[in-house]
Every structure is written in C-alpha cells, then in structure tokens.
Protein backbone atom coordinates (compact mmCIF):
# COMPACT_ATOMS: atom_id res chain seq x y z
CA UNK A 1 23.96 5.15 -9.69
CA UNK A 2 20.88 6.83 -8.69
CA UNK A 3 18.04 6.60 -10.76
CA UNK A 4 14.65 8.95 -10.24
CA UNK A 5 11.07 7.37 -11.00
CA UNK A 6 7.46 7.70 -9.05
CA UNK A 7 4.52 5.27 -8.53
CA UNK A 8 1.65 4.85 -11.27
CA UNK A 9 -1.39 2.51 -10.44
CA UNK A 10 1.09 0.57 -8.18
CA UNK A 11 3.68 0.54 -10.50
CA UNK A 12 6.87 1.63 -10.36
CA UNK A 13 7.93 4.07 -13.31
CA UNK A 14 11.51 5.05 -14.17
CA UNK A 15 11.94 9.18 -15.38
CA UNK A 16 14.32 7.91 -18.30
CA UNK A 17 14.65 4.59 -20.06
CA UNK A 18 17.53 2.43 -18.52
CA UNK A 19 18.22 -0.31 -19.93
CA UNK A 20 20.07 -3.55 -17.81
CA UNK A 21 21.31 -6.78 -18.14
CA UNK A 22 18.78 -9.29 -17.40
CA UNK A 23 19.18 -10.00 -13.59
CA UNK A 24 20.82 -7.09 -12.84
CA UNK A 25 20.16 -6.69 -8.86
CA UNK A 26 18.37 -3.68 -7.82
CA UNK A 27 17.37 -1.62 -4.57
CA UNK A 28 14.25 0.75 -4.07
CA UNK A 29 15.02 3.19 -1.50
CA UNK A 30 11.42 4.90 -0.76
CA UNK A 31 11.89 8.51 -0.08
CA UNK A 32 8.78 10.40 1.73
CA UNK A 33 7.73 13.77 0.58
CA UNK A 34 5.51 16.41 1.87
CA UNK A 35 2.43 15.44 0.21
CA UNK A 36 1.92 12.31 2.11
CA UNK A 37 3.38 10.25 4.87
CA UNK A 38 4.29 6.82 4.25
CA UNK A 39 3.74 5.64 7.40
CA UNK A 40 -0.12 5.29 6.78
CA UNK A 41 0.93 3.21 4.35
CA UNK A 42 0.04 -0.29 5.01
CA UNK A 43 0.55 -3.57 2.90
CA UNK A 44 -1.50 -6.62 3.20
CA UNK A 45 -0.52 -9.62 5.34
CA UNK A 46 0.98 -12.75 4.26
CA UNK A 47 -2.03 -14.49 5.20
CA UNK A 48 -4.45 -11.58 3.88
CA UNK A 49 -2.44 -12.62 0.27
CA UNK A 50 -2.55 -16.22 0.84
CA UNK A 51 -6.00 -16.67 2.03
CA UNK A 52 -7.85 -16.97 -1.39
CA UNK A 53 -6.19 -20.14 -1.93
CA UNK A 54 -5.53 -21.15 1.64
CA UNK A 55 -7.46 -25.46 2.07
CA UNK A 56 -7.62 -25.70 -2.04
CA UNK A 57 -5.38 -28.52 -1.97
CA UNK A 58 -6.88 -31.71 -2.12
CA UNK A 59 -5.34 -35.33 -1.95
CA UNK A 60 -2.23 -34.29 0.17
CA UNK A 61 -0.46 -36.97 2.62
CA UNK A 62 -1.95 -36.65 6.36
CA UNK A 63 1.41 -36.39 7.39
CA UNK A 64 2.52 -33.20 4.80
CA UNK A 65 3.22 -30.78 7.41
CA UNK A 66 5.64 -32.98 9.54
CA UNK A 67 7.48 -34.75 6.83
CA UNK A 68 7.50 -32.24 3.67
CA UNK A 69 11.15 -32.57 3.13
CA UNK A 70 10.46 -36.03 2.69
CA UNK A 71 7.60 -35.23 0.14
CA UNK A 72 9.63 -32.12 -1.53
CA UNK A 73 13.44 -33.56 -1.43
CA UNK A 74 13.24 -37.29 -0.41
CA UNK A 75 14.65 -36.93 2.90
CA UNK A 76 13.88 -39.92 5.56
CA UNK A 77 10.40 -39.59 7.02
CA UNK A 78 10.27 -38.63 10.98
CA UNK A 79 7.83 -40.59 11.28
C-alpha cells in the first residue's frame, strides 16, 4: 500500500485520512523532487540532541559507566 503525504512545520502529513491499528509498523520512503535536493539536508547529531542535558545527573555511582548492567539489571559487578 502506498500512501501520498508531504512535510508541514516538520511534520509529516498524510493526503487522505488512514486510519490503523495501533502499532501498525510503518516505512517512510523519502522521494526527492525538483524543487530541492535532499542531500543539503542535514539532521542534528546525537550529541548536538543530547547535549542540553549532557552532566545533569547528579548522585550517580563512580563506577556507572563500567558496571551499568549491574546498576540497570543486577548483573555481577566487574569490579
């Protein structure tokens, strides 16, 4: 099934109502036309996303980054 929609403030915006069942999985195939090239398109880092929030943690074990399956799923520490 194809289905045709555009871009609006970022958004993506289907022609025609469609409704789905909740969880339906979906693909977005971009297609290029002549009015712009995609390829100047760029999107922001992971870090560039991140960074606002990037050293707000406080209180964390000194050891987090070695042993946070430990901390997360109670696996036995490495160290």
């Amino acid at each position: 099934m194809a289905i045709q929609g555009h871009v609006e403030n970022g958004h993506i915006v289907l022609d025609s109502p469609l409704r789905l069942p909740e969880g339906t999985k979906i693909t977005v195939l971009v297609q290029s036309d002549d009015r712009e090239s995609h390829s100047s398109v760029t999107f922001p880092s992971l870090f560039e996303r991140l960074k606002s929030v990037a050293g707000k943690a406080k209180g964390l074990p000194s050891d987090l980054a070695i042993n946070h399956d430990h901390y997360l799923h109670g696996q036995p520490k490495r160290q």
